[in-house]
PDB file of N, CA and C in Angstrom:
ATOM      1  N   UNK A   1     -35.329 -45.025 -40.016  1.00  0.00           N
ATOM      2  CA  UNK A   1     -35.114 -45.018 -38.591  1.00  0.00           C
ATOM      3  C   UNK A   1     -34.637 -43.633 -38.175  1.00  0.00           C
ATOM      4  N   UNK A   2     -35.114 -43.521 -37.220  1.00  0.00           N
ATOM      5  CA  UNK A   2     -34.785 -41.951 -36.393  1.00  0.00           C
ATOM      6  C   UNK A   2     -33.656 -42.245 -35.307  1.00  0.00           C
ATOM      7  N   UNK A   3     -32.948 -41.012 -35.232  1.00  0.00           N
ATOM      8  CA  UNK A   3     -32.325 -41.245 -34.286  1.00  0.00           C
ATOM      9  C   UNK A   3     -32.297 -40.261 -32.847  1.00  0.00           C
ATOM     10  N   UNK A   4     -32.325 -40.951 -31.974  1.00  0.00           N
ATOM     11  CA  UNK A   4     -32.840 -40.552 -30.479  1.00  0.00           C
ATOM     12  C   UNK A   4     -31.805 -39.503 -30.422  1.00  0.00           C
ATOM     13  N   UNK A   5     -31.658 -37.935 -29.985  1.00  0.00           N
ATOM     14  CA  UNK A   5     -31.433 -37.068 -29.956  1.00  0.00           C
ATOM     15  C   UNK A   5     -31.442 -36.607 -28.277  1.00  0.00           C
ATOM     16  N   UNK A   6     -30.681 -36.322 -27.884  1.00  0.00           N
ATOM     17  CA  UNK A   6     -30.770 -35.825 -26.159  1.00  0.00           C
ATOM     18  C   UNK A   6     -31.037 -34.280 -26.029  1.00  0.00           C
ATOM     19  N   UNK A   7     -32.011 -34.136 -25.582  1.00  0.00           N
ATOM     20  CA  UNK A   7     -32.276 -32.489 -25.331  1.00  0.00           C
ATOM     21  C   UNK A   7     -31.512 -31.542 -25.074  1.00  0.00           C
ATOM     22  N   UNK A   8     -30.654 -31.663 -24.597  1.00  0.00           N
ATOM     23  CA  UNK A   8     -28.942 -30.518 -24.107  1.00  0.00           C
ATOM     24  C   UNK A   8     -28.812 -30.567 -26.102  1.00  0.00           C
ATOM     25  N   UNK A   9     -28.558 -32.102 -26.809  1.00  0.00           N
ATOM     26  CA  UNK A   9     -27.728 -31.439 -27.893  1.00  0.00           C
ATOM     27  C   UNK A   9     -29.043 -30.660 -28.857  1.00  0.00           C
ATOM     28  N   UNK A  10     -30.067 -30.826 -28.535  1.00  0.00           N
ATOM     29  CA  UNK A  10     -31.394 -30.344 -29.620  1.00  0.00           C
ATOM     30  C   UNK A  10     -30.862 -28.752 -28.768  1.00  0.00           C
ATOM     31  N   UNK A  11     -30.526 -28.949 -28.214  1.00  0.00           N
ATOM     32  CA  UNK A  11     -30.348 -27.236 -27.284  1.00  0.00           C
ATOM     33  C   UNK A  11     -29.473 -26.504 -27.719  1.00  0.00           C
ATOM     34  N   UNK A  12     -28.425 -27.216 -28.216  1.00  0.00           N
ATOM     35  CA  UNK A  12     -26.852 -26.608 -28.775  1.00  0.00           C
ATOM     36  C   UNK A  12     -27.126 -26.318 -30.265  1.00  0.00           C
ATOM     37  N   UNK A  13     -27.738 -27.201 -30.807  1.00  0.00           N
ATOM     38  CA  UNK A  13     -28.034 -26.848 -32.089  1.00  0.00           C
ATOM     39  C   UNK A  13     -28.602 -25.772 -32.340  1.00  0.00           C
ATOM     40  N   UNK A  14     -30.097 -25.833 -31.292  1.00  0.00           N
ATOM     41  CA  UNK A  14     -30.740 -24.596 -31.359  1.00  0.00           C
ATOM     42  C   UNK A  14     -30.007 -23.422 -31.471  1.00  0.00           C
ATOM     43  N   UNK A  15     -29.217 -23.579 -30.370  1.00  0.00           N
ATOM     44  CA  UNK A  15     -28.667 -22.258 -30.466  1.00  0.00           C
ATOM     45  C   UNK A  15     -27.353 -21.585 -31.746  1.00  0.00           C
ATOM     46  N   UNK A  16     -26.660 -22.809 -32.213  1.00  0.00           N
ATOM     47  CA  UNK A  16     -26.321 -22.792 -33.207  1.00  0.00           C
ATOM     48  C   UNK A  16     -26.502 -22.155 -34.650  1.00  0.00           C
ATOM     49  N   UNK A  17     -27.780 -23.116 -34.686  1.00  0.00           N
ATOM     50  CA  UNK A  17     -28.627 -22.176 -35.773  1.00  0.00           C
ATOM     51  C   UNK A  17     -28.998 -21.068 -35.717  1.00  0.00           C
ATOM     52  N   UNK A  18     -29.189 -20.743 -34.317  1.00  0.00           N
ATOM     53  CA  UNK A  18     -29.718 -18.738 -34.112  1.00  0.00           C
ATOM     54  C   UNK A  18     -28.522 -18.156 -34.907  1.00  0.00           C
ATOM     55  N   UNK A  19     -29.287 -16.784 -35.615  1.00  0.00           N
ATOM     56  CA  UNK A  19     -28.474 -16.289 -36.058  1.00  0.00           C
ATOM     57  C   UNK A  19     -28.329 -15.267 -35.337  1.00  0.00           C
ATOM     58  N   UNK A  20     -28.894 -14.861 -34.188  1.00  0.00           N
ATOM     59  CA  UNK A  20     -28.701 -14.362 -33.301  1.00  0.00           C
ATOM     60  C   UNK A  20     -26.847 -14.824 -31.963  1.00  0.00           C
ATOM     61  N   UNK A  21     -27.352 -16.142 -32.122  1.00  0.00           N
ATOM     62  CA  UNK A  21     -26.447 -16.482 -31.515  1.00  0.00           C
ATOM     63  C   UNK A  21     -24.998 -16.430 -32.365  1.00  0.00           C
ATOM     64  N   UNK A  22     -25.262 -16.334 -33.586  1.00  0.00           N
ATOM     65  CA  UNK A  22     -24.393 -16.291 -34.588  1.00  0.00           C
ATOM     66  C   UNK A  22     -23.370 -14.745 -34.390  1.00  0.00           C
ATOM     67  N   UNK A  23     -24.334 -13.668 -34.129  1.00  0.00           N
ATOM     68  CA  UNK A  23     -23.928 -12.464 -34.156  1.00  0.00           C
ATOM     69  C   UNK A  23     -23.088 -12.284 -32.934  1.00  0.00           C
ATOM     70  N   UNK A  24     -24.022 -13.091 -31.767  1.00  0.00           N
ATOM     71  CA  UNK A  24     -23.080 -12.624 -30.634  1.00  0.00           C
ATOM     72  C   UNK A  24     -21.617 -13.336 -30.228  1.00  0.00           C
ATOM     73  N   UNK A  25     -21.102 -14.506 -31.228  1.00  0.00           N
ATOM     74  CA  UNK A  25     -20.179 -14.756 -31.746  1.00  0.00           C
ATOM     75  C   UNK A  25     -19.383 -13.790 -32.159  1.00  0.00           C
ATOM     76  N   UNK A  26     -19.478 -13.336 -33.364  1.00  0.00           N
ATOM     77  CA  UNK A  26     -18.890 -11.906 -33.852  1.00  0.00           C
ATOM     78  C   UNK A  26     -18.484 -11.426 -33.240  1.00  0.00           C
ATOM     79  N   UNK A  27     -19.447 -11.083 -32.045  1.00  0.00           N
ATOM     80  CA  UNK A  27     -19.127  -9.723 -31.256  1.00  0.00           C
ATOM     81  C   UNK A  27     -18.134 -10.310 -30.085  1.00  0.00           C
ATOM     82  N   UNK A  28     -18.129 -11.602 -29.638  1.00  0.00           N
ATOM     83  CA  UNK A  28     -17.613 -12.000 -28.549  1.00  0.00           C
ATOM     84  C   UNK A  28     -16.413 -12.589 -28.888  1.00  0.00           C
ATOM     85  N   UNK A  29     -15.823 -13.381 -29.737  1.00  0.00           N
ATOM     86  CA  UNK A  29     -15.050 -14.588 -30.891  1.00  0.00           C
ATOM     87  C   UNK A  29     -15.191 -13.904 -31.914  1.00  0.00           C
ATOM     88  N   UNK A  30     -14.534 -13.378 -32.289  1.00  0.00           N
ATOM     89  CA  UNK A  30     -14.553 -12.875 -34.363  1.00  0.00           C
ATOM     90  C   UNK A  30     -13.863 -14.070 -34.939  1.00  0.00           C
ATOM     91  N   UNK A  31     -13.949 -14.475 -36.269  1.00  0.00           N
ATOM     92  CA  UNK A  31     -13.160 -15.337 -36.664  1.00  0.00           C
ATOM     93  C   UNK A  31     -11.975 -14.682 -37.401  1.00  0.00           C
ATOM     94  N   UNK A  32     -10.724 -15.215 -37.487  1.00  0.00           N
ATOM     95  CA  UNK A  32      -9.590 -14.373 -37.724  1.00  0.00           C
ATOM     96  C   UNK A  32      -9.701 -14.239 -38.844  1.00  0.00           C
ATOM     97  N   UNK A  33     -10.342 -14.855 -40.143  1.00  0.00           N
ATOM     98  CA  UNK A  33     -10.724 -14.758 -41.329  1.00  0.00           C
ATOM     99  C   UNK A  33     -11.341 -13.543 -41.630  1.00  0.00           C
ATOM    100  N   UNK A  34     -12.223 -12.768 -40.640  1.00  0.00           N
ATOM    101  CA  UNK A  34     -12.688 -11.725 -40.742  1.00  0.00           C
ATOM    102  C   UNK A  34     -14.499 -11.831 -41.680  1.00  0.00           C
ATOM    103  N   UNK A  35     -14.541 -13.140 -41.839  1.00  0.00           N
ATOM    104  CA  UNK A  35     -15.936 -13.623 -42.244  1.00  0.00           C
ATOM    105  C   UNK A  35     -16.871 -13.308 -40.721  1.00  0.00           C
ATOM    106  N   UNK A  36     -18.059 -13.625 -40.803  1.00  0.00           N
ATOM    107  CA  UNK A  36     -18.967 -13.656 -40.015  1.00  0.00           C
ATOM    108  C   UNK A  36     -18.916 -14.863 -39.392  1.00  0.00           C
ATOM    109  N   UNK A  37     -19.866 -15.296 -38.010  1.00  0.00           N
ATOM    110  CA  UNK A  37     -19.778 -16.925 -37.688  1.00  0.00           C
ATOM    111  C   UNK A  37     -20.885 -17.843 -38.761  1.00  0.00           C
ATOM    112  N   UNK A  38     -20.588 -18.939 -38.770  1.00  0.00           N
ATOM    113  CA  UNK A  38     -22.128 -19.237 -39.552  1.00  0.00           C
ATOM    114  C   UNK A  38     -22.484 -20.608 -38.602  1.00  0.00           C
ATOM    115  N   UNK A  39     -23.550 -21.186 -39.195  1.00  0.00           N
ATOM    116  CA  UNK A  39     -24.284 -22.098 -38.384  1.00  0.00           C
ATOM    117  C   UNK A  39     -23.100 -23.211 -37.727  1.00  0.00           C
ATOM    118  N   UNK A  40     -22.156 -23.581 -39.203  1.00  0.00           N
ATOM    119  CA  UNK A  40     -21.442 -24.301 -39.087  1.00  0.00           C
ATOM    120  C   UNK A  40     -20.228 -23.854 -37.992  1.00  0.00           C
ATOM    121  N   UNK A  41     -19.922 -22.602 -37.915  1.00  0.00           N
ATOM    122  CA  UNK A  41     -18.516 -22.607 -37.263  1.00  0.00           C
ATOM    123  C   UNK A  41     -19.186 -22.161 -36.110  1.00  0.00           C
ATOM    124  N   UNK A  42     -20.717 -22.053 -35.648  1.00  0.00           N
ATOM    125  CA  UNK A  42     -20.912 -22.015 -34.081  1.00  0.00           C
ATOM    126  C   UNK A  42     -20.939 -23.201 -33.154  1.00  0.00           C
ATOM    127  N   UNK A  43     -21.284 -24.469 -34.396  1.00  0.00           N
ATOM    128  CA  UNK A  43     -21.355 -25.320 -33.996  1.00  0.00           C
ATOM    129  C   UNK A  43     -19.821 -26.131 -33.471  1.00  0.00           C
ATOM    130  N   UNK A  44     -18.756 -25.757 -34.221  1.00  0.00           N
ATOM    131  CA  UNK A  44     -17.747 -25.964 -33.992  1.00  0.00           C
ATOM    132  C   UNK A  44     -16.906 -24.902 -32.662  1.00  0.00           C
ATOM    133  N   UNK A  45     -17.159 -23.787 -32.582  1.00  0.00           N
ATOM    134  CA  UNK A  45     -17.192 -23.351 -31.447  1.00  0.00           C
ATOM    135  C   UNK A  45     -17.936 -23.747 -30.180  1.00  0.00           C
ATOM    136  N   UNK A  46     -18.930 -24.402 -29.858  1.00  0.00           N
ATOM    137  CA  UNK A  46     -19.468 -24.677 -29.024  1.00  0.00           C
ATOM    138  C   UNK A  46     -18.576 -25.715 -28.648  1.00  0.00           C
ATOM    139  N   UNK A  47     -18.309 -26.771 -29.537  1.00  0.00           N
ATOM    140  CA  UNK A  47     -17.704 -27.947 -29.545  1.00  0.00           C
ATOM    141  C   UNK A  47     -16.563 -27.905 -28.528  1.00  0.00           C
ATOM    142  N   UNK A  48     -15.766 -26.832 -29.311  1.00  0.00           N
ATOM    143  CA  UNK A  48     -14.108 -26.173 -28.749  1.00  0.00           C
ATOM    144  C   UNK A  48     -14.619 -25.782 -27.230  1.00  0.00           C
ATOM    145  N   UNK A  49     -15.201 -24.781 -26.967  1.00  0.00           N
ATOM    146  CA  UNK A  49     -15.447 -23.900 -25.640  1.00  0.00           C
ATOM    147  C   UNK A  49     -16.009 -25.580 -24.712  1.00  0.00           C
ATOM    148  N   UNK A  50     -16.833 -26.279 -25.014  1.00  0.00           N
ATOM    149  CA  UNK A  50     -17.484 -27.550 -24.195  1.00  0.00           C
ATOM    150  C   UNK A  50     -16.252 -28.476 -24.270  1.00  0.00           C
ATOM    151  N   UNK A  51     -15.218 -28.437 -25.034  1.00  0.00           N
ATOM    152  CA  UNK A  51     -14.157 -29.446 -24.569  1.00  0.00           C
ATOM    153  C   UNK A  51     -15.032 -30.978 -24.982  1.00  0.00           C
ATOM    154  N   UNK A  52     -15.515 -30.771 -26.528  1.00  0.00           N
ATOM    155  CA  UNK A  52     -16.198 -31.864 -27.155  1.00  0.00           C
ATOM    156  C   UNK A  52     -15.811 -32.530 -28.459  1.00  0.00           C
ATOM    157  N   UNK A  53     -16.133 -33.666 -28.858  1.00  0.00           N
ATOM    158  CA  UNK A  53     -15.453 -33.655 -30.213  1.00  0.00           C
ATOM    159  C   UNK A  53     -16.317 -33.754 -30.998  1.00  0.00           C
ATOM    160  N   UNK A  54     -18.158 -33.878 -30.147  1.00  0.00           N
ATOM    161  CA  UNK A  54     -19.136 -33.604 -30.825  1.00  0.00           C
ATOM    162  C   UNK A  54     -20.472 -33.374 -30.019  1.00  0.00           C
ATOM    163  N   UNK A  55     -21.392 -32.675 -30.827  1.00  0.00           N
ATOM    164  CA  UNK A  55     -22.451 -32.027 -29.337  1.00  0.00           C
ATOM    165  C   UNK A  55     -23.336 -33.400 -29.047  1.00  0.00           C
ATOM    166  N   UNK A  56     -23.431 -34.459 -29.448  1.00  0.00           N
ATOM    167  CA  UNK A  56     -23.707 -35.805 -28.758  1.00  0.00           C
ATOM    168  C   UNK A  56     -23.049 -36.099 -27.474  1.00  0.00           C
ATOM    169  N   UNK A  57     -22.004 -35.538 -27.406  1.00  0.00           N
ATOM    170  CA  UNK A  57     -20.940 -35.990 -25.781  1.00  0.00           C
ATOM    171  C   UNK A  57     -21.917 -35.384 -24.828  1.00  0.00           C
ATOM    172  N   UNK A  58     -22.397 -33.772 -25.415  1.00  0.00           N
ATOM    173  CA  UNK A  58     -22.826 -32.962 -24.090  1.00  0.00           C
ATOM    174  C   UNK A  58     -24.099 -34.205 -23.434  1.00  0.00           C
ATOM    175  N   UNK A  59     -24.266 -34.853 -23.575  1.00  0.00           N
ATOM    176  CA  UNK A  59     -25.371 -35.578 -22.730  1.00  0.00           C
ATOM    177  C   UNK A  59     -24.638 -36.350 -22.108  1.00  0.00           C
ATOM    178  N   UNK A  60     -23.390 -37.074 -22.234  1.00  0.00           N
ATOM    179  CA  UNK A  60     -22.728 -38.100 -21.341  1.00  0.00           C
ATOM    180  C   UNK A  60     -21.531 -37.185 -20.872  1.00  0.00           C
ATOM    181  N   UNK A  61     -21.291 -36.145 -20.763  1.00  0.00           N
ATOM    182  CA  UNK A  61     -20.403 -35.084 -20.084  1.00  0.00           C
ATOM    183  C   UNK A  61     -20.690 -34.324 -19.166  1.00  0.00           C
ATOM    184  N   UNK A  62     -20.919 -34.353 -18.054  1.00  0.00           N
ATOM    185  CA  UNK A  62     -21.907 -33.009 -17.420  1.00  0.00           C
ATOM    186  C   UNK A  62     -20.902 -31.520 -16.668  1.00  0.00           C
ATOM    187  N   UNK A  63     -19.683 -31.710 -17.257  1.00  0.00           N
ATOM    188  CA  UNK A  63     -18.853 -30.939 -16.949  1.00  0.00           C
ATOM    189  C   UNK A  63     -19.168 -29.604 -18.582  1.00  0.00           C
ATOM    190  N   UNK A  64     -19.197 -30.750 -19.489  1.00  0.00           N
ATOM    191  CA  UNK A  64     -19.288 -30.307 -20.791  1.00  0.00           C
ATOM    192  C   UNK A  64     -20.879 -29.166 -20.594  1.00  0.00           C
ATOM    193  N   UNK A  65     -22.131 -30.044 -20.395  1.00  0.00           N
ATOM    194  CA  UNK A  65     -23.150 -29.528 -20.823  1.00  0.00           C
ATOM    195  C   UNK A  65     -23.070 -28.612 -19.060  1.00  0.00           C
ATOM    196  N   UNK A  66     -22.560 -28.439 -18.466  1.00  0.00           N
ATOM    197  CA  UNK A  66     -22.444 -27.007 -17.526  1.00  0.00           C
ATOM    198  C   UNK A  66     -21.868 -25.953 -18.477  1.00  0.00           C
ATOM    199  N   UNK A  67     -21.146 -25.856 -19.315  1.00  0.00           N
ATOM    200  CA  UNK A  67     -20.411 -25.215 -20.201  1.00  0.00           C
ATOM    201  C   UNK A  67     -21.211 -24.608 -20.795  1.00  0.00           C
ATOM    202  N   UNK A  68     -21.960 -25.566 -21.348  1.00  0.00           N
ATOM    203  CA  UNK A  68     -23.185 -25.053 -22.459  1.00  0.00           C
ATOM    204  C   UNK A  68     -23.976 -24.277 -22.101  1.00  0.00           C
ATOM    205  N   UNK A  69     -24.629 -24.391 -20.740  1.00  0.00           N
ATOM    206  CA  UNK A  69     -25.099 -23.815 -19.616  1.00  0.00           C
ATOM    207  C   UNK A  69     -25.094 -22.117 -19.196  1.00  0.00           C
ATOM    208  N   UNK A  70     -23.590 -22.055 -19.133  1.00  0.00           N
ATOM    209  CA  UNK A  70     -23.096 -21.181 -19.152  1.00  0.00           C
ATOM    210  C   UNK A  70     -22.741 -20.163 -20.578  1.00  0.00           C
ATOM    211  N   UNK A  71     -22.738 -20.604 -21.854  1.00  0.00           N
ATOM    212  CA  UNK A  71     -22.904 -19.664 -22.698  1.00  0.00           C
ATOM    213  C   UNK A  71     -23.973 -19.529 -23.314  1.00  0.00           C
ATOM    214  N   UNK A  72     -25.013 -20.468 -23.018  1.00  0.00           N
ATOM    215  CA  UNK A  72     -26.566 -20.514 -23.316  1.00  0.00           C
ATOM    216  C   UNK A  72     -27.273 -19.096 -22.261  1.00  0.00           C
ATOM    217  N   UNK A  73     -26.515 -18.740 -21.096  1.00  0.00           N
ATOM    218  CA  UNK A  73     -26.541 -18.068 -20.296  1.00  0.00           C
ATOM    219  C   UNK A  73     -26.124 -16.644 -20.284  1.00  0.00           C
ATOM    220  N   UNK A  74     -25.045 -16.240 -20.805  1.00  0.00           N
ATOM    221  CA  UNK A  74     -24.115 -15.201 -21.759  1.00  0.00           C
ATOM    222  C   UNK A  74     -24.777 -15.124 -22.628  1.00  0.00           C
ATOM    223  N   UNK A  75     -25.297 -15.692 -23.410  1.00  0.00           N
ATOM    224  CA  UNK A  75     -25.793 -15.360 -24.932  1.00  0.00           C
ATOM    225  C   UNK A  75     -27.286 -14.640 -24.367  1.00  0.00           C
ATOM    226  N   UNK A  76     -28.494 -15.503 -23.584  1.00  0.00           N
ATOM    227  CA  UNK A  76     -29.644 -15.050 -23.561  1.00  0.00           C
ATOM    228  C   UNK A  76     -29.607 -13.331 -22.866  1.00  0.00           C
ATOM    229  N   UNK A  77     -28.578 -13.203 -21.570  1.00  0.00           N
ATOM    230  CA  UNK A  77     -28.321 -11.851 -21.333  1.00  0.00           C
ATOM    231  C   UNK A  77     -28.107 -10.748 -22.257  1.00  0.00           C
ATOM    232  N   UNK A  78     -26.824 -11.449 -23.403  1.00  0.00           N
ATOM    233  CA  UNK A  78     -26.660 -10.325 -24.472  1.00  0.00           C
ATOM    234  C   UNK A  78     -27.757 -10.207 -25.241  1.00  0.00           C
ATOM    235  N   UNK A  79     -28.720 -11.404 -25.572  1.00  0.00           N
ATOM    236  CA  UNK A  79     -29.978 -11.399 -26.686  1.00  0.00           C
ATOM    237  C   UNK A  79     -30.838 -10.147 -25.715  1.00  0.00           C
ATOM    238  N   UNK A  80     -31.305 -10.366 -24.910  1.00  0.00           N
ATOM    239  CA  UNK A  80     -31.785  -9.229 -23.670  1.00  0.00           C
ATOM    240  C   UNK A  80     -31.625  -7.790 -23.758  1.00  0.00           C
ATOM    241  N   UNK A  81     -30.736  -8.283 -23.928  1.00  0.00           N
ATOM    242  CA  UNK A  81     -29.873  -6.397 -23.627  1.00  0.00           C
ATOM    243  C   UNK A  81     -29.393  -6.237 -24.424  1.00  0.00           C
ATOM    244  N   UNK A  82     -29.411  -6.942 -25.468  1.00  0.00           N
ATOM    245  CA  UNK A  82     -28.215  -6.447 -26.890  1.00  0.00           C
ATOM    246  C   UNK A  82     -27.236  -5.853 -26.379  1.00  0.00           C
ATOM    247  N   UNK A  83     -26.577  -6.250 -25.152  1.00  0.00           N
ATOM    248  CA  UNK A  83     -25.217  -6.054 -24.758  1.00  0.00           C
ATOM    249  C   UNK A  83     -24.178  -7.235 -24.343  1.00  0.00           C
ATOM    250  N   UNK A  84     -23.304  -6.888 -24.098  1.00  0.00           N
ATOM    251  CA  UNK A  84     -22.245  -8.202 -23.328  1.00  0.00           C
ATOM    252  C   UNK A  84     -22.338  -7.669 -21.821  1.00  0.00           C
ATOM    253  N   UNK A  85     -22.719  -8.930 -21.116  1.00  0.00           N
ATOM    254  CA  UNK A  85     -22.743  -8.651 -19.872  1.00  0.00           C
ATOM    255  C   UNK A  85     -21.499  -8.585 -19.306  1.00  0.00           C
ATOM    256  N   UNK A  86     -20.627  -8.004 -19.108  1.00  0.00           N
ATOM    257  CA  UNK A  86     -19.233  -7.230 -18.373  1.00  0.00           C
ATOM    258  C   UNK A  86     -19.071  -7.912 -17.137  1.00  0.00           C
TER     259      UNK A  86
END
């Protein structure tokens, strides 16, 4: 059996897994460990910043998946410009 998946969280993941999105972590959030981000701790950052306890909520949250919204938004500018938009 499969399980039904809501497009916002196939979205968070996506971006999760970028390792792109990974970098602009780094650059934006360093982890105090001084490691890099990885798939896993973007996913847990997204979590934190969306005020989630898992990216399944962002579909029954819409305060949450505006959030997402918004750094799905930040991120594609910096992917763009390989800068932080200021």
């Amino acid at each position: 059996m499969t399980e039904n998946v809501h497009p916002i969280e196939d979205h968070a993941k996506a971006l999760a897994d970028d390792n792109r999105f990974c970098e602009w972590l780094d650059t934006i959030d360093a982890l105090d460990s001084g490691w890099p981000h990885s798939h896993y701790t973007a996913r847990r950052w997204i979590e934190e910043q969306c005020d989630v306890e898992s990216l399944g909520r962002l579909a029954t949250d819409p305060v949450a998946a505006a959030s997402l919204d918004q750094i799905a938004r930040r991120f594609a500018v910096w992917d763009k410009n390989q800068e932080l938009d200021l």
